[in-house]
N, C-alpha and C. Protein backbone atom coordinates (compact mmCIF):
# COMPACT_ATOMS: atom_id res chain seq x y z
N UNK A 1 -12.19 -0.45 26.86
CA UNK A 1 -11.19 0.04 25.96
C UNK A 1 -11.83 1.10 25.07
N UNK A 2 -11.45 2.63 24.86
CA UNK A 2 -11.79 3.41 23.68
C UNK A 2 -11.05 2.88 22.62
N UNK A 3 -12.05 2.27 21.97
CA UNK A 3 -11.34 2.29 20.65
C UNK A 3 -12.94 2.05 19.26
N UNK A 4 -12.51 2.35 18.40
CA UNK A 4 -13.54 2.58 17.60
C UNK A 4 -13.84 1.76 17.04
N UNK A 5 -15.01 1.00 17.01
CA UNK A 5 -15.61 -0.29 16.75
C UNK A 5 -16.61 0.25 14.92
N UNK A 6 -16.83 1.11 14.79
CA UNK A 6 -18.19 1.60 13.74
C UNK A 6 -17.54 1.27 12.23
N UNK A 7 -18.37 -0.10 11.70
CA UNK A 7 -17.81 -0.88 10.55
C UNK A 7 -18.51 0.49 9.44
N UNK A 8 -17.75 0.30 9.16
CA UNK A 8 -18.13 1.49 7.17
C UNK A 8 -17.44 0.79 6.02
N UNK A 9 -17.00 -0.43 6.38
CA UNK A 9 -17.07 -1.00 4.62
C UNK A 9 -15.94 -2.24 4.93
N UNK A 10 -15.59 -2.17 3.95
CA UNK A 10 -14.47 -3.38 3.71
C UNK A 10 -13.19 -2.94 3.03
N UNK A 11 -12.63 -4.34 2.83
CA UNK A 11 -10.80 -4.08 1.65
C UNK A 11 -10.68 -5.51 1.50
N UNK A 12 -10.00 -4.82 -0.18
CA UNK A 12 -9.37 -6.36 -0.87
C UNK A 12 -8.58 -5.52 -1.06
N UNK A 13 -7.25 -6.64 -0.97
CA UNK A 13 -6.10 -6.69 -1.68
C UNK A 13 -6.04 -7.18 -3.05
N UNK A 14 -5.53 -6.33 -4.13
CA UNK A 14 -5.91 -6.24 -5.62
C UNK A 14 -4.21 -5.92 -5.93
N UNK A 15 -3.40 -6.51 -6.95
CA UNK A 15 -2.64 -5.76 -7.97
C UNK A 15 -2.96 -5.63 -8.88
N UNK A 16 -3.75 -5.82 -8.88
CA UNK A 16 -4.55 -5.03 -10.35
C UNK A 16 -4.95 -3.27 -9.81
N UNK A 17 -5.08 -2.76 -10.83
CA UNK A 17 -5.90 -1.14 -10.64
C UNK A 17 -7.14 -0.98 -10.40
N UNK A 18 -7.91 -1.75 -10.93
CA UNK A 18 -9.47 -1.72 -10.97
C UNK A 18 -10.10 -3.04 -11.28
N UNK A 19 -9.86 -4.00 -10.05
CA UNK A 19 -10.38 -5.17 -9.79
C UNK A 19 -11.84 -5.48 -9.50
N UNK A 20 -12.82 -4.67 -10.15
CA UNK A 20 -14.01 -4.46 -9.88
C UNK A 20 -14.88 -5.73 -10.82
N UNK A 21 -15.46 -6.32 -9.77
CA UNK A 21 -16.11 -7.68 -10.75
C UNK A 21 -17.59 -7.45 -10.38
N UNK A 22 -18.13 -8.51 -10.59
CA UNK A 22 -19.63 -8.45 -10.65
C UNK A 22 -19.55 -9.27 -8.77
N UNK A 23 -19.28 -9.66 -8.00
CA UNK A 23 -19.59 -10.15 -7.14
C UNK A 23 -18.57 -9.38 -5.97
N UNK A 24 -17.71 -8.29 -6.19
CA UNK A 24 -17.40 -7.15 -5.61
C UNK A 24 -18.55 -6.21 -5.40
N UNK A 25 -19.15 -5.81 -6.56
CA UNK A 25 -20.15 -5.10 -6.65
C UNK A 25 -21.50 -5.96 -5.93
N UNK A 26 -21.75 -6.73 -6.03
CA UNK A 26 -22.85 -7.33 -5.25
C UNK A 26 -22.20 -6.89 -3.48
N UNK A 27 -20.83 -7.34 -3.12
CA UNK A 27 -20.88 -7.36 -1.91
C UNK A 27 -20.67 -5.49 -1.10
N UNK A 28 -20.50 -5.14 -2.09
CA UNK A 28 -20.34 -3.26 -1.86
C UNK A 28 -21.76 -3.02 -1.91
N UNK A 29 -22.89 -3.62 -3.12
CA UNK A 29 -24.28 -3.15 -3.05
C UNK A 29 -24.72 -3.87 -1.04
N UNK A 30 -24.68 -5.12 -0.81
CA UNK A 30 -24.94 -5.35 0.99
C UNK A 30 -24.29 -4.46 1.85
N UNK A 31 -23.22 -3.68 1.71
CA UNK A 31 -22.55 -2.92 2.59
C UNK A 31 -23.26 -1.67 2.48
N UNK A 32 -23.54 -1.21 1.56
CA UNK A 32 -24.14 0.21 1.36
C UNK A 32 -25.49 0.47 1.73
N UNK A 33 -25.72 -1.11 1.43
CA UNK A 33 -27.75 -1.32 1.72
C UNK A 33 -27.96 -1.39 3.12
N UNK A 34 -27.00 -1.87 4.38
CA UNK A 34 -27.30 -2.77 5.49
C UNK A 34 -26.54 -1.33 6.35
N UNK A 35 -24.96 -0.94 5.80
CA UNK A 35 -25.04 0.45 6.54
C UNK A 35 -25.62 1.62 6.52
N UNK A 36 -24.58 2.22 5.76
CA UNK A 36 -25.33 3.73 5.24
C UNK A 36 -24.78 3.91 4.18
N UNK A 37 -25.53 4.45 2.81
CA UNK A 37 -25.37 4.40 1.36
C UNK A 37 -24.17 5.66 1.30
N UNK A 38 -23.80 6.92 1.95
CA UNK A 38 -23.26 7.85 1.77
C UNK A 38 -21.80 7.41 2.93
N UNK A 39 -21.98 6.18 3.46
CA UNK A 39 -20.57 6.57 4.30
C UNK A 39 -19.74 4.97 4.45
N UNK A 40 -20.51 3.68 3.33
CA UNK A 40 -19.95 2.81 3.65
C UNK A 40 -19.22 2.96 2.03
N UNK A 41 -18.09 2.17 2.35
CA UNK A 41 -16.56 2.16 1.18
C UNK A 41 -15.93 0.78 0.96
N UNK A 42 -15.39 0.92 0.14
CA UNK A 42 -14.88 -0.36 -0.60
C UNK A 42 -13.18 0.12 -0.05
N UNK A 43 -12.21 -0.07 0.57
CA UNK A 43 -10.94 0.04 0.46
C UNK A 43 -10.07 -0.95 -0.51
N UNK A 44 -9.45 -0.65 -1.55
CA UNK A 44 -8.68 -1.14 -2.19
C UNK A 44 -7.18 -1.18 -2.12
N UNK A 45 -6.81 -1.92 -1.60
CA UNK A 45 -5.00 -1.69 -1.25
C UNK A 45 -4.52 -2.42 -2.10
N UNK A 46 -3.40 -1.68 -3.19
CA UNK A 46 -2.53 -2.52 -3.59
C UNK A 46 -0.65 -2.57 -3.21
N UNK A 47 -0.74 -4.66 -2.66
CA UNK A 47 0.95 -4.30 -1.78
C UNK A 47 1.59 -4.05 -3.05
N UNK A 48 1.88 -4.27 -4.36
CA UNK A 48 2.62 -4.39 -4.93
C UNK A 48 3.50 -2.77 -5.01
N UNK A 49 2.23 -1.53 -5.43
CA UNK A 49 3.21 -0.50 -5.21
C UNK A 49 3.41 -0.36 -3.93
N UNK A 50 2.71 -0.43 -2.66
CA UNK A 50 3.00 -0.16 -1.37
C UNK A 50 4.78 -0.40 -1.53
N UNK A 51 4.97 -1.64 -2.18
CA UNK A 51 6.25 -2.00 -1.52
C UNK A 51 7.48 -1.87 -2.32
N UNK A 52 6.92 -0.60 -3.14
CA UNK A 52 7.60 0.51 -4.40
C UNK A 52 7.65 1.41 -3.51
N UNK A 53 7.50 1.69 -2.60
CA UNK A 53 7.15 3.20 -1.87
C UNK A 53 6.09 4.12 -1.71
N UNK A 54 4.96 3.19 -2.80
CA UNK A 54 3.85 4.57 -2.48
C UNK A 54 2.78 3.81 -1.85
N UNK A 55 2.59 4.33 -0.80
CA UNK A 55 1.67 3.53 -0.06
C UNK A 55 -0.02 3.90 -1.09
N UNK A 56 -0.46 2.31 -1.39
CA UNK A 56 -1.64 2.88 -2.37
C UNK A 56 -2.49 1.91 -1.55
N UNK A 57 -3.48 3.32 -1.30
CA UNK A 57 -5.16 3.17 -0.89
C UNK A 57 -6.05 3.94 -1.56
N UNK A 58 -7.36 3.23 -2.06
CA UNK A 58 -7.98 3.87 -2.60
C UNK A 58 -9.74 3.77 -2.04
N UNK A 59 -10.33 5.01 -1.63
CA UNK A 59 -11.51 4.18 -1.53
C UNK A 59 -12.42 4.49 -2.71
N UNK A 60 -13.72 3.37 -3.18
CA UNK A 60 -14.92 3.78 -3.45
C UNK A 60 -16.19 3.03 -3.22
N UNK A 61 -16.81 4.14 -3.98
CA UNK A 61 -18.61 3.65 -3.47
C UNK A 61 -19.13 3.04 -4.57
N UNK A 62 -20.16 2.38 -4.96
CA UNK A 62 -21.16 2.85 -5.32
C UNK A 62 -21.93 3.97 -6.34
N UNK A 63 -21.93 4.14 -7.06
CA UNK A 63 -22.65 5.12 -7.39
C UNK A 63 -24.19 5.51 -7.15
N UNK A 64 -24.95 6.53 -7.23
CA UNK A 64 -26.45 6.13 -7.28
C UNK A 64 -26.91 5.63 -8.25
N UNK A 65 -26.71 5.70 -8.96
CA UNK A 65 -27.34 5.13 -10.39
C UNK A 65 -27.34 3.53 -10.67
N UNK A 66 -25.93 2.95 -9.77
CA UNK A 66 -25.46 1.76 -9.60
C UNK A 66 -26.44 1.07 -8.55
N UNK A 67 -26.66 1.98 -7.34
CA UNK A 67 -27.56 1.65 -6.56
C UNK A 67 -29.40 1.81 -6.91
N UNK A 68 -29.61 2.57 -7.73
CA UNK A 68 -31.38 2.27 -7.90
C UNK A 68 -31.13 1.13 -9.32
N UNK A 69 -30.12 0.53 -9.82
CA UNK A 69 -30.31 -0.29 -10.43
C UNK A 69 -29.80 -1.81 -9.56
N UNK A 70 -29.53 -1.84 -8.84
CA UNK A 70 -29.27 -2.81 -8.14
C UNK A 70 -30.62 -2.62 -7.41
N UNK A 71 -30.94 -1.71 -6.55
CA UNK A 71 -32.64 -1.90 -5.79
C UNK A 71 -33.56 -2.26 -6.52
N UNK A 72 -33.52 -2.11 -7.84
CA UNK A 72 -34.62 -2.55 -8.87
C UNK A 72 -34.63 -4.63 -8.64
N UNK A 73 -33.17 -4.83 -8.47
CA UNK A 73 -33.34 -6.65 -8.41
C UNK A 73 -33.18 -7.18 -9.80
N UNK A 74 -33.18 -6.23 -10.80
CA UNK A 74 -32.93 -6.44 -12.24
C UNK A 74 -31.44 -6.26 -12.67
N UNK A 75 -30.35 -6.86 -12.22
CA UNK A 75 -29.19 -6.50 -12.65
C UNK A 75 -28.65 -7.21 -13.43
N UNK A 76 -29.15 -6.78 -15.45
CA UNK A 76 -28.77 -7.77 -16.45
C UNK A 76 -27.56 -6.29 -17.46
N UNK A 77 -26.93 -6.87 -18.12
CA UNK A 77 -26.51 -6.24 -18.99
C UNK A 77 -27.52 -5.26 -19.92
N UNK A 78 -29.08 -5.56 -19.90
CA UNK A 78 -30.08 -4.66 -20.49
C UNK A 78 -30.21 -3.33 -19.25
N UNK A 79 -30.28 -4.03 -18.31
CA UNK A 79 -30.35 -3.11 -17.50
C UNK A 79 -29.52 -1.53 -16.87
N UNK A 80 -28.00 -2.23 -17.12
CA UNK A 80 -27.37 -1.57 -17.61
C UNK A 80 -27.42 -0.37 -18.49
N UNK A 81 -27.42 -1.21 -19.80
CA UNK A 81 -27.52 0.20 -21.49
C UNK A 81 -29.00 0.89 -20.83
N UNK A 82 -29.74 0.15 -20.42
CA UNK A 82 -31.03 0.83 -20.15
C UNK A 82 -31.19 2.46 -19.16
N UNK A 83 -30.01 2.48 -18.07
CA UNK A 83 -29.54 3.34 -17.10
C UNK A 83 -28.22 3.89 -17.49
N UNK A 84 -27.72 4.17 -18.74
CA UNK A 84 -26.62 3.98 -19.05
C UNK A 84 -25.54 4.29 -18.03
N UNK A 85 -25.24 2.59 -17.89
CA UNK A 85 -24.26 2.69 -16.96
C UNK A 85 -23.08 1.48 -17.49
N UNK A 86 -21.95 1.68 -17.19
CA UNK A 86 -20.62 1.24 -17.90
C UNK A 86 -19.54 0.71 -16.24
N UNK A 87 -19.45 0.00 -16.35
CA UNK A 87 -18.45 -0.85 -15.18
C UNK A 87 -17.65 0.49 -14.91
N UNK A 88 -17.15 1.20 -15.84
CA UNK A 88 -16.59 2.10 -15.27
C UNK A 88 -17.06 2.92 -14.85
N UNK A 89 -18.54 3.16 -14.97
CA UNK A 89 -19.37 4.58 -14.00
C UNK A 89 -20.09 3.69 -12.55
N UNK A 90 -19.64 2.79 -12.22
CA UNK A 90 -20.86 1.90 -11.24
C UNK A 90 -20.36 2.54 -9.72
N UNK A 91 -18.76 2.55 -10.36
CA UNK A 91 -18.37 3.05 -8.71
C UNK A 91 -17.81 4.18 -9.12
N UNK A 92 -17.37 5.30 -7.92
CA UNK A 92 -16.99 5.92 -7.89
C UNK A 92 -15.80 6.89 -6.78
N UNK A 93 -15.00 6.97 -7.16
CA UNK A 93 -13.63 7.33 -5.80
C UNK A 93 -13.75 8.19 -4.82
N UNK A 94 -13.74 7.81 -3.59
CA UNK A 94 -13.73 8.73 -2.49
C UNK A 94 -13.17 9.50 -1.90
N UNK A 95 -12.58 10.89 -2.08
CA UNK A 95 -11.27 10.85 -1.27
C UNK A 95 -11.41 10.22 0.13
N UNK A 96 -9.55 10.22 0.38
CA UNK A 96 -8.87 9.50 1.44
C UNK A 96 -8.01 10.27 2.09
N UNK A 97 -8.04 10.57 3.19
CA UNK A 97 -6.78 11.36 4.06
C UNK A 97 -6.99 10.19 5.03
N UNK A 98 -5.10 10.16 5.18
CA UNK A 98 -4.96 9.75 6.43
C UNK A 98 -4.08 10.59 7.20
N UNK A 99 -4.12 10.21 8.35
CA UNK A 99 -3.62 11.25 9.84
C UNK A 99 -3.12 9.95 10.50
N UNK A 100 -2.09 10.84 10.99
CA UNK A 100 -1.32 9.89 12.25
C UNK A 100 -1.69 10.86 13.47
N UNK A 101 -2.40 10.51 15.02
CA UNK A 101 -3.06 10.95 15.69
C UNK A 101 -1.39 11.55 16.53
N UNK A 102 -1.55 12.45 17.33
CA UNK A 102 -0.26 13.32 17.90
C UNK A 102 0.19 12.48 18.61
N UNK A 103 -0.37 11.56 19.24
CA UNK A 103 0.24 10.41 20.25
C UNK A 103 1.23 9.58 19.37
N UNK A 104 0.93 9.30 18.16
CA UNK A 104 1.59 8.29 16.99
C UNK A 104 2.79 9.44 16.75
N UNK A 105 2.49 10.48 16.20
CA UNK A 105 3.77 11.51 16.33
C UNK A 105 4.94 11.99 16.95
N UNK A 106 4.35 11.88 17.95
CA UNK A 106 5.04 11.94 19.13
C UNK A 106 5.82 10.67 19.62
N UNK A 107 5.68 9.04 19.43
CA UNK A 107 6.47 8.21 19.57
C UNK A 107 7.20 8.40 18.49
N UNK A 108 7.07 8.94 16.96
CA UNK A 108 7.90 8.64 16.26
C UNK A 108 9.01 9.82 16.12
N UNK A 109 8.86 11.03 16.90
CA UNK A 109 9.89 11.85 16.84
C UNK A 109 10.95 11.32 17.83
N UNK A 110 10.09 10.65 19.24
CA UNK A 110 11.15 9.98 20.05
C UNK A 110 11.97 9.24 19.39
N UNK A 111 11.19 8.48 18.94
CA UNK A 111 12.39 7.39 18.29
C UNK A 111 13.20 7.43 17.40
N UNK A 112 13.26 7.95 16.69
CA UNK A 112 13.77 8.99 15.65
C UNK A 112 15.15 9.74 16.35
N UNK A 113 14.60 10.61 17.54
CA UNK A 113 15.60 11.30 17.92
C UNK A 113 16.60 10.36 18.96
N UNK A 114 16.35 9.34 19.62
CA UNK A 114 17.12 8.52 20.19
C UNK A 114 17.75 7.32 19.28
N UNK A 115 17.48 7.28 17.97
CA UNK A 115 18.61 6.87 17.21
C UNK A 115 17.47 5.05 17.20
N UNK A 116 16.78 4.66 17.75
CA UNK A 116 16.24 3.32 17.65
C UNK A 116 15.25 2.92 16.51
N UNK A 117 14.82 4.06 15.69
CA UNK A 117 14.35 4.13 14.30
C UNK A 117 15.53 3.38 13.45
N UNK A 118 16.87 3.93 13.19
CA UNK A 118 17.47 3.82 12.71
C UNK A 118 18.13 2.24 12.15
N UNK A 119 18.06 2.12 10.69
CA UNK A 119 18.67 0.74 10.76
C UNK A 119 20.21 0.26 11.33
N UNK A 120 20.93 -1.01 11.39
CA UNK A 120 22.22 -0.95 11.49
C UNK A 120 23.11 -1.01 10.41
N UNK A 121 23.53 0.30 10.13
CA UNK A 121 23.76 0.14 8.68
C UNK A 121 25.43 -1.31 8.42
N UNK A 122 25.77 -1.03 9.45
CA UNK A 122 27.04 -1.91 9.72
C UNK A 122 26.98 -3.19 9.16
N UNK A 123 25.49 -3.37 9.34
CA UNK A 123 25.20 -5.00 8.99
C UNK A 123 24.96 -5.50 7.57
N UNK A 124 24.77 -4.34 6.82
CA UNK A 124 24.22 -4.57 5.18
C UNK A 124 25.41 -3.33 3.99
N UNK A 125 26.63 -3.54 4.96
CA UNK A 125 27.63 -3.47 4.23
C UNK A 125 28.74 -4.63 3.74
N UNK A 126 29.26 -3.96 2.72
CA UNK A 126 30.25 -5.25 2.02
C UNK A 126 31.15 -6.06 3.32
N UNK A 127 31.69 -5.16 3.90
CA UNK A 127 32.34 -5.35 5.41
C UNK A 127 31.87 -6.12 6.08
N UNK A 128 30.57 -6.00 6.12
CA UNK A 128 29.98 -7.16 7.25
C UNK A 128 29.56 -8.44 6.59
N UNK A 129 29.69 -8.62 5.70
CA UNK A 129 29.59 -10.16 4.80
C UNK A 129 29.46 -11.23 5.50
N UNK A 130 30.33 -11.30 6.65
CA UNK A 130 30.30 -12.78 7.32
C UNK A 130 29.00 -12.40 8.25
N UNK A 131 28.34 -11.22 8.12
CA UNK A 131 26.39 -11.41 8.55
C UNK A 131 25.65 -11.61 8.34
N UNK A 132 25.69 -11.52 6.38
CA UNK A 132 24.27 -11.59 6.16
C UNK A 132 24.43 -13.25 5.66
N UNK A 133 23.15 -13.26 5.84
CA UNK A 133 22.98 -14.76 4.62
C UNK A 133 23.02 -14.64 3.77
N UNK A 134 23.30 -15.95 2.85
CA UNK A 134 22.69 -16.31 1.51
C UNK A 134 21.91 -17.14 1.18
């Protein structure tokens, strides 16, 4: 099967904005250490707006500064003020593009144009009452 196997990070599901804890950050410092420091990512999805309409993904890393203080093995709150570094500078955002590949495009103009995209609107009108549940 072609299909692309090459791990570069992880995802939590968060409704929160910036669910970044101390044992997130430990498991982003093993991902960055064990892959590659410049190409492994943290994906953050939150469903709550997803299912507002905006599909939200976010990635980040790591910072360096986050990382030679984590390689040090000294990761105290001194260590920290010492590198001045602030929960909010540890990571940092990656951009994100996504692409739908022409094959994915291409089923969805079909379907689209043969009408099977389409919901039944018949069914989630006042008219059709004796369809839906309650």
């Amino acid at each position: 099967v072609n299909s692309d196997h090459v791990q570069v990070g992880w995802y939590i599901s968060s409704l929160e904005r910036s669910p970044f804890s101390r044992m997130i950050m430990e498991s982003q410092y093993q991902y960055q250490r064990s892959l590659s420091h410049e190409h492994s990512i943290l994906l953050l999805y939150n469903p709550m707006e997803t299912l507002q309409g905006r599909l939200s993904l976010e990635a980040y890393r790591l910072s360096s500064k986050a990382m030679e203080v984590m390689n040090e093995g000294t990761f105290t709150e001194k260590s920290l003020h010492d590198h001045k570094l602030s929960w909010s500078s540890m990571f940092e955002q990656v951009p994100l593009e996504l692409h739908r590949s022409t094959l994915a495009n291409s089923l969805l103009l079909e379907l689209s144009s043969s009408g099977a995209v389409e919901p039944p609107h018949e069914f989630l009108t006042v008219g059709g009452g004796s369809q839906l549940e309650t």
